[in-house]
Protein backbone atom coordinates (compact mmCIF):
# COMPACT_ATOMS: atom_id res chain seq x y z
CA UNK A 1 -4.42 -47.93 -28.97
CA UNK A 2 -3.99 -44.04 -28.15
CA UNK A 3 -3.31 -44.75 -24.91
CA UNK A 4 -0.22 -47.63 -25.61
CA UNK A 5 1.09 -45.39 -27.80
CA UNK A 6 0.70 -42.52 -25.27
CA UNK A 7 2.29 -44.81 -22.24
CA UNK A 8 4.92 -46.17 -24.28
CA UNK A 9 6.69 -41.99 -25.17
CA UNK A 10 5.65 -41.58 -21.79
CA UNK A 11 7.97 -44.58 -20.94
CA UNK A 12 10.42 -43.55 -23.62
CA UNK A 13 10.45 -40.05 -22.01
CA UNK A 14 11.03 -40.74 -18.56
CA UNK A 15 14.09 -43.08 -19.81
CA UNK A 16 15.70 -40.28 -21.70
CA UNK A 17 15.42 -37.77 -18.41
CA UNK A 18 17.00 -40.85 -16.26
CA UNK A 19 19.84 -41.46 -18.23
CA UNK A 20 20.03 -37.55 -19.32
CA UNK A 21 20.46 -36.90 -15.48
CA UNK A 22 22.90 -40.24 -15.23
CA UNK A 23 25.01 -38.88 -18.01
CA UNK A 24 24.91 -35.20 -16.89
CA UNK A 25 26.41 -36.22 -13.13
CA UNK A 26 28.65 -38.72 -14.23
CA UNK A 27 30.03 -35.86 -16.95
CA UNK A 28 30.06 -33.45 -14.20
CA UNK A 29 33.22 -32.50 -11.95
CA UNK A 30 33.60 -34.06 -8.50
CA UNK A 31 33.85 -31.30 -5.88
CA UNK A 32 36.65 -30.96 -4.31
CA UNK A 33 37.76 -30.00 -0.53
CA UNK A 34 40.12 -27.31 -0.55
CA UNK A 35 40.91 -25.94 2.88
CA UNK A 36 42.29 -22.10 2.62
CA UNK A 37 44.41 -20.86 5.36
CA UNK A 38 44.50 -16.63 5.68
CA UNK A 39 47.48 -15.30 7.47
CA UNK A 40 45.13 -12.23 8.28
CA UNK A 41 41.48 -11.56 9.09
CA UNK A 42 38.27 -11.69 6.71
CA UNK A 43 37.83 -7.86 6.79
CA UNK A 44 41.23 -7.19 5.59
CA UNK A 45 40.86 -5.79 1.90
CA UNK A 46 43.35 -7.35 0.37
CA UNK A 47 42.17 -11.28 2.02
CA UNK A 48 39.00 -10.41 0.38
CA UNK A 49 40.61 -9.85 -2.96
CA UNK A 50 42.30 -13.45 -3.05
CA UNK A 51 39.05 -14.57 -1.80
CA UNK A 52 37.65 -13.30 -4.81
CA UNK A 53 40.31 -14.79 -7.19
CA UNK A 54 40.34 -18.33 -5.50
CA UNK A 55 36.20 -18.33 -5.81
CA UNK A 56 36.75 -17.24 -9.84
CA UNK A 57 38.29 -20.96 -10.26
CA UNK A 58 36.88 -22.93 -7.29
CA UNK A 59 33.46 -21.64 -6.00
CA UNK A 60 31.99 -24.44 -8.62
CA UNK A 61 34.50 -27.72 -8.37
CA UNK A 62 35.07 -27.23 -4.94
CA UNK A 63 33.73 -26.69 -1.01
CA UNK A 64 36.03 -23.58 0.29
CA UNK A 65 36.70 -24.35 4.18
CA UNK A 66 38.35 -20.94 5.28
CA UNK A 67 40.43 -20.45 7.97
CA UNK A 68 41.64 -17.00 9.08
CA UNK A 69 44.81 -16.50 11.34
CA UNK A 70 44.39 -12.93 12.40
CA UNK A 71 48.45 -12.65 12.83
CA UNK A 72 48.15 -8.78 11.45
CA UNK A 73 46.20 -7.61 14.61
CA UNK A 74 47.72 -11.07 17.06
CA UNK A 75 50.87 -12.31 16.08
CA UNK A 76 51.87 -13.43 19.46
CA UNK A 77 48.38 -15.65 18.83
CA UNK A 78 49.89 -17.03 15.43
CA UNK A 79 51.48 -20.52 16.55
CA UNK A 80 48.53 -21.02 18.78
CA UNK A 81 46.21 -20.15 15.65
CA UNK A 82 48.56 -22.42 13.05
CA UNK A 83 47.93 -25.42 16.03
CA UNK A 84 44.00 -24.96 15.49
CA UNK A 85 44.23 -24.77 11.59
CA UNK A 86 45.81 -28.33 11.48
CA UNK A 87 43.55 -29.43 13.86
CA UNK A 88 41.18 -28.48 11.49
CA UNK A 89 43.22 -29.69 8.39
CA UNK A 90 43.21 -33.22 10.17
CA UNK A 91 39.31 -32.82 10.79
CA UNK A 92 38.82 -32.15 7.12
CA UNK A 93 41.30 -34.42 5.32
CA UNK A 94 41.25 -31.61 2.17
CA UNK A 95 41.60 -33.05 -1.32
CA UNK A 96 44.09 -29.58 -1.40
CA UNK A 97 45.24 -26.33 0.53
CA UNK A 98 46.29 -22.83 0.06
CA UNK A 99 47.69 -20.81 2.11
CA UNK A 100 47.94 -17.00 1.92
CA UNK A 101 50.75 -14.32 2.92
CA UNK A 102 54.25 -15.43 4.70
CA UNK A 103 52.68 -15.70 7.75
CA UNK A 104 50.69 -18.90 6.70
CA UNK A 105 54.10 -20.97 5.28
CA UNK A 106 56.02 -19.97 8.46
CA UNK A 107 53.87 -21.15 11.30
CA UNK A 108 51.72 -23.49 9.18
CA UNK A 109 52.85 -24.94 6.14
CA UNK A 110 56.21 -25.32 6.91
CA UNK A 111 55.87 -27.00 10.31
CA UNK A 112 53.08 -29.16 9.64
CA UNK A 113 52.39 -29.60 5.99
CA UNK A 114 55.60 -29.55 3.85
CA UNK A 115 57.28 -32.30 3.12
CA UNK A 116 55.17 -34.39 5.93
CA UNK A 117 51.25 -34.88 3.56
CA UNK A 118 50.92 -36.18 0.08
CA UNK A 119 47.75 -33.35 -0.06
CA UNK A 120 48.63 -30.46 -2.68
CA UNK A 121 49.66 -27.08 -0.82
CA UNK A 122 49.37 -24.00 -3.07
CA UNK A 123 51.02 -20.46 -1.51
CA UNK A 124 50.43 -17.07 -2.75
CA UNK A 125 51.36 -13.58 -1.55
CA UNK A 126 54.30 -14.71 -0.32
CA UNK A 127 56.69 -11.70 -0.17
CA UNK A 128 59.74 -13.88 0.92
CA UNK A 129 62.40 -15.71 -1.82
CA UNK A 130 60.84 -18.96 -1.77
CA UNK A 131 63.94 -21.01 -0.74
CA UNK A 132 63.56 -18.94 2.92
CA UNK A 133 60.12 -21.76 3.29
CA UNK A 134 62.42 -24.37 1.29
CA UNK A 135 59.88 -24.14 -0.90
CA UNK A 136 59.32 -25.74 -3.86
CA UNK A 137 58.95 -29.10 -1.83
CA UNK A 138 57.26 -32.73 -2.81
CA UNK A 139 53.44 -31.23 -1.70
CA UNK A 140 53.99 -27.47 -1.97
CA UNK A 141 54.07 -24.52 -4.91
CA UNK A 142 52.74 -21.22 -5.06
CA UNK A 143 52.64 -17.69 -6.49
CA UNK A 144 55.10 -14.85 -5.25
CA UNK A 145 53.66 -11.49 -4.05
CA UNK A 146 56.04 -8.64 -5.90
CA UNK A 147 55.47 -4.91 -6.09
CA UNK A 148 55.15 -2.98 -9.20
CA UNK A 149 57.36 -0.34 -7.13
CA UNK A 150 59.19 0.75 -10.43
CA UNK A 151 56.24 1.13 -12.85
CA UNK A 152 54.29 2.84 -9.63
CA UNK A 153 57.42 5.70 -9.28
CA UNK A 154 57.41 5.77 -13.14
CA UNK A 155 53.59 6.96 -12.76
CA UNK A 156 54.27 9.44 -10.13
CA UNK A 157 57.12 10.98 -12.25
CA UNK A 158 54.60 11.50 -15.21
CA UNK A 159 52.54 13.12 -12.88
CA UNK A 160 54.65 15.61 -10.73
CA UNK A 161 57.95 15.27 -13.03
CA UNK A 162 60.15 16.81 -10.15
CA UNK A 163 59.92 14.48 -8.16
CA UNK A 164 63.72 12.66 -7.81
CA UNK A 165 63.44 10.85 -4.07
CA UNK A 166 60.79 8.34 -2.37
CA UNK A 167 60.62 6.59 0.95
CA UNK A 168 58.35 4.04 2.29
CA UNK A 169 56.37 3.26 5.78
CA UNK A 170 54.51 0.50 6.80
CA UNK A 171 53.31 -0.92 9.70
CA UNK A 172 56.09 -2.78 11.53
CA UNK A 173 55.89 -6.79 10.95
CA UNK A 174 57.60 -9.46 9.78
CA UNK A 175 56.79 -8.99 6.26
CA UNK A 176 58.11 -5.38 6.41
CA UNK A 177 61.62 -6.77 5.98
CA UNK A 178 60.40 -8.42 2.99
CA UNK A 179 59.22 -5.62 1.21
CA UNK A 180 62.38 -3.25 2.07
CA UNK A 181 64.61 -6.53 0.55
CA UNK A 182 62.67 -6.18 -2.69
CA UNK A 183 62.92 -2.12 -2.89
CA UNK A 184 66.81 -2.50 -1.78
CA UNK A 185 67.65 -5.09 -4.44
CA UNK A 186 65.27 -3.26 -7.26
CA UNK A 187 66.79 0.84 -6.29
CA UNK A 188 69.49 0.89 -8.97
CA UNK A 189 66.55 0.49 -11.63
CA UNK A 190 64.70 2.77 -10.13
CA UNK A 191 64.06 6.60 -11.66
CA UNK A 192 63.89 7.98 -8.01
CA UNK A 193 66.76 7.68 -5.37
CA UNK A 194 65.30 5.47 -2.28
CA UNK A 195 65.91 7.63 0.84
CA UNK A 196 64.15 5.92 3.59
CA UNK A 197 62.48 3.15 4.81
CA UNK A 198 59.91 3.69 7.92
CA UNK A 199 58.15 0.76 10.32
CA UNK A 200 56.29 2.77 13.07
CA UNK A 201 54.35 0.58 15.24
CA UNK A 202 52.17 2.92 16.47
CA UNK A 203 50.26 5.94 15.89
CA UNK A 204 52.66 8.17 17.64
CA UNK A 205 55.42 6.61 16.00
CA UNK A 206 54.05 7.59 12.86
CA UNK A 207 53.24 11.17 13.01
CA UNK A 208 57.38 11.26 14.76
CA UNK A 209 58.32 9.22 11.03
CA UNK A 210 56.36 11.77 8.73
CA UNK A 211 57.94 14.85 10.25
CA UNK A 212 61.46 13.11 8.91
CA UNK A 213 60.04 11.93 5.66
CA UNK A 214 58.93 15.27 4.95
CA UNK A 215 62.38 16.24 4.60
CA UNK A 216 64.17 12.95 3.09
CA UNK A 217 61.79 12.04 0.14
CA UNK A 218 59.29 13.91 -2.19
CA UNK A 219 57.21 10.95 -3.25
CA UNK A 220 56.03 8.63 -0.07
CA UNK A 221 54.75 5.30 -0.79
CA UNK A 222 51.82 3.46 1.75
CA UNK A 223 51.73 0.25 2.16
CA UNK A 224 49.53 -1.25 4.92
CA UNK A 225 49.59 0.55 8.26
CA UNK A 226 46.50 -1.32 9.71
CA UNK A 227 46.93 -2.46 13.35
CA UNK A 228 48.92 0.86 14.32
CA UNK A 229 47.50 1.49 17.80
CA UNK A 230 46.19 5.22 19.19
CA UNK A 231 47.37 6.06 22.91
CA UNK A 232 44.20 4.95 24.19
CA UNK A 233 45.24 0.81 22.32
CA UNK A 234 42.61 1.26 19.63
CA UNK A 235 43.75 -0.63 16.80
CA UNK A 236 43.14 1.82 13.79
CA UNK A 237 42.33 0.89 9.94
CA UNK A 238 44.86 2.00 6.71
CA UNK A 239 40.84 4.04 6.10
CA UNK A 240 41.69 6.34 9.16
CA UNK A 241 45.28 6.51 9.15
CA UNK A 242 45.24 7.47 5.34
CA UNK A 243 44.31 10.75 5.51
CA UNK A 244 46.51 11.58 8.32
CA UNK A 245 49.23 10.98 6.51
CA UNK A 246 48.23 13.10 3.34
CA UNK A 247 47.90 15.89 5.73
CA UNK A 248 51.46 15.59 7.63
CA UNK A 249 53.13 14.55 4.66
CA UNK A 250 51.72 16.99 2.18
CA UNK A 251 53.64 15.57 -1.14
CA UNK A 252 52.79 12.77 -3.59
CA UNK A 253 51.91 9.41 -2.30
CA UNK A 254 52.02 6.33 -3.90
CA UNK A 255 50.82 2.90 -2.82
CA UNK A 256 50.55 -1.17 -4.37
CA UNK A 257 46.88 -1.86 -3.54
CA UNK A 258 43.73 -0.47 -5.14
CA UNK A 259 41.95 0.12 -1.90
CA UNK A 260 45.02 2.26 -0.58
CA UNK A 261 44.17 4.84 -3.56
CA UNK A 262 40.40 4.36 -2.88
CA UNK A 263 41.42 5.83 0.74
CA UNK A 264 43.32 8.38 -0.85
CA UNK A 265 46.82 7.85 -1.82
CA UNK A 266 47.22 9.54 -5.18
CA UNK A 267 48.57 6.44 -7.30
CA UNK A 268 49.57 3.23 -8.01
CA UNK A 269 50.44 0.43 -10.16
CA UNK A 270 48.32 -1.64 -8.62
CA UNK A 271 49.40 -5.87 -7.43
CA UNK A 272 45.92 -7.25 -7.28
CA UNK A 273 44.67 -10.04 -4.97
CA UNK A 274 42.56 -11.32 -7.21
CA UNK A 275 45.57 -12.71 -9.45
CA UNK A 276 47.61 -14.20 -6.19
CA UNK A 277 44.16 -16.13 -5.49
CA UNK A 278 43.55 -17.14 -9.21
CA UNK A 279 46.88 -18.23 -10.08
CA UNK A 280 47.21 -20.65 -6.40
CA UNK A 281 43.12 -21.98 -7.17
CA UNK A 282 44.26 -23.09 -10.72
CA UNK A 283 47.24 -24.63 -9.84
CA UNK A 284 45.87 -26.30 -6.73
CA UNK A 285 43.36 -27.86 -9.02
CA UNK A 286 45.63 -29.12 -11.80
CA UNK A 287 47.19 -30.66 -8.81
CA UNK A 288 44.16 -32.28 -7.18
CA UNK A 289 43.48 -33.56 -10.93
CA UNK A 290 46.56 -35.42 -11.01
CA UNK A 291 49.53 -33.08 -12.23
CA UNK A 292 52.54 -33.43 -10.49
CA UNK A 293 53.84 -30.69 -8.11
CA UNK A 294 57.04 -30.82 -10.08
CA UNK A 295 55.21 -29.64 -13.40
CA UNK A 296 54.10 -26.65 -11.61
CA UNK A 297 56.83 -24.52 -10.90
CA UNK A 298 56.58 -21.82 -8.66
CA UNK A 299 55.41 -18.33 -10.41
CA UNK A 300 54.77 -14.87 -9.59
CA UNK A 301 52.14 -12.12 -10.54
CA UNK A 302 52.60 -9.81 -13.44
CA UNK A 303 49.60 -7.65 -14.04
CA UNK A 304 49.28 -4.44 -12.91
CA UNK A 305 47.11 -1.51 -13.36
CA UNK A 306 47.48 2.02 -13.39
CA UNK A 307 45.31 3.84 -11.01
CA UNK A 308 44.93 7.71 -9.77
CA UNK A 309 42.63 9.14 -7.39
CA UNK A 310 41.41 12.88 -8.88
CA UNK A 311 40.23 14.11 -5.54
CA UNK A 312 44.37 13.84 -4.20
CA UNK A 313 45.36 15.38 -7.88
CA UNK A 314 43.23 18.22 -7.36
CA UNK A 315 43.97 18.97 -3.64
CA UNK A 316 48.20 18.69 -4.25
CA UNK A 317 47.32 20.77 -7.62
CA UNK A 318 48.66 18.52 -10.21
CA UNK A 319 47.51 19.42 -13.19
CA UNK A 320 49.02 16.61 -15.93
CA UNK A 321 48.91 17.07 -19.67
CA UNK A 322 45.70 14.98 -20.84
CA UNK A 323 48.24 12.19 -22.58
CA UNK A 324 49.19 10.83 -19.30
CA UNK A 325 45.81 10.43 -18.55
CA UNK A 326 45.38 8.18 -21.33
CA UNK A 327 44.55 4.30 -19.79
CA UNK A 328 44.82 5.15 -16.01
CA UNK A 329 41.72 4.72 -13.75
CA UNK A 330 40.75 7.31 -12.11
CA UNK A 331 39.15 6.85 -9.34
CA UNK A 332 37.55 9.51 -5.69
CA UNK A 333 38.48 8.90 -2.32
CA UNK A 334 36.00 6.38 -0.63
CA UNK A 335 34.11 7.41 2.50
């Protein structure tokens, strides 16, 4: 009798854990396919930030098929890359795609994807006005890359309060025009005069541009200078050039990425790669779920935080009142 009763929970048991299991993967999402095209390479810091933000949302509804252009360090190889990644997109048939930085809607979206597949195509850090991609189209949304330029000069103010002019280098590209667009249509709101606007393409170049900026601006901001080549055609990193230019340029520095300060710029308002990734994985997926690309308008980022590295503050002697202080990171300079 013991052992009917035993075999029959037994029974009972083993019916619960099948139909547990049934109910548990028939409640659970259904992955996804989301190919992600990267204008630039996986090393490059701020690639690895979206990364991060588009893995927040997806790494658990969906496999992540990455595919990285490398048009920082090869942009004559762009096209040629943008061929391969819809030879890939074909290959894959994605449920949905984002693409990353301008260089990804130019040569890939916009020739191959937009307006020409029904699958979902999210953008983000795109530094362009969206209508230069004709974006929004049928398939294709996105998040804008902007700087916090103002809030970062607004910073650098409270910090060395005689400061009253900035410039700005970067490595020559086509996004460089982008970002000298957004300072020249933002300058009249700005509580520093913009003076100059520098795109050296190579390490030579830019030690000739810091000798002039010396003179034209007291506050210098950084954005990415990786690819700059030595005279010997070594491609150096924004980690080697970085200290160079605190050296030449001897003033405050400011910059728009966290890592920039890590290397030693002395402060930012930080945009943050993370958010540009988050913002195009949850919109992609409200897509792939059904929403229509009309019900999700194109957006941009808006968080930004306040960092200073002490080891810069020290060597320039800026000594602020401890107030400022108050909700800034402070960071040292990475090795």
């Amino acid at each position: 009798m013991k052992l009917k009763w035993y075999r029959a929970w037994v029974g009972i048991g083993v019916w619960f854990i099948v139909m547990g299991g049934f109910f548990v993967r028939s409640g659970e999402t259904a992955m996804y396919k989301v190919m992600v095209v990267m204008s630039y390479d996986e090393t490059y810091p701020w690639v690895q930030e979206m990364k991060e933000g588009i893995e927040s949302v997806l790494a658990n509804t969906a496999e992540l098929t990455y595919f990285f252009m490398d048009t920082q360090h090869h942009p004559e190889q762009g096209p040629e890359k943008a061929e391969k990644a819809f030879a890939l997109y074909q290959q894959l048939q994605p449920d949905g795609v984002i693409a990353a930085d301008d260089n990804a809607q130019s040569m890939f979206v916009v020739p191959y994807l937009k307006d020409k597949v029904k699958t979902p195509v999210m953008f983000c850090g795109v530094n362009a006005e969206p209508e230069q991609y004709g974006f929004p189209a049928t398939n294709v949304s996105g998040v804008l890359e902007r700087f916090h330029t103002r809030e970062s000069i607004i910073l650098a103010k409270q910090l060395v309060p005689s400061i009253e002019t900035f410039g700005y280098i970067l490595r020559e590209s086509a996004s460089a025009g982008l970002v000298q667009l957004q300072i020249e249509q933002e300058a009249e709101s700005y509580l520093a005069k913009y003076t100059a606007f520098k795109t050296p393409a190579t390490l030579k170049e830019m030690m000739a541009d810091l000798e002039e900026l010396r003179e034209q601006c007291d506050l210098l901001f950084v954005e990415t200078l990786s690819g700059l080549l030595d005279d010997q055609g070594k491609s150096l990193t924004d980690q080697e050039l970085i200290p160079l230019i605190l050296k030449n340029f001897g003033k405050p520095t400011a910059g728009n990425n966290a890592y920039h300060v890590k290397n030693g710029l002395l402060c930012a308002v930080i945009k943050m790669g993370q958010e540009q990734g988050e913002t195009a994985a949850n919109m992609l997926l409200q897509a792939m779920r059904g929403t229509p690309i009309s019900q999700l308008p194109i957006t941009k980022n808006t968080r930004g935080k306040r960092l200073l590295n002490v080891d810069t503050m020290k060597a320039l002697d800026i000594k602020p009142k401890p107030h400022i202080l108050k909700g800034i990171e402070l960071i040292t300079t990475s090795e």
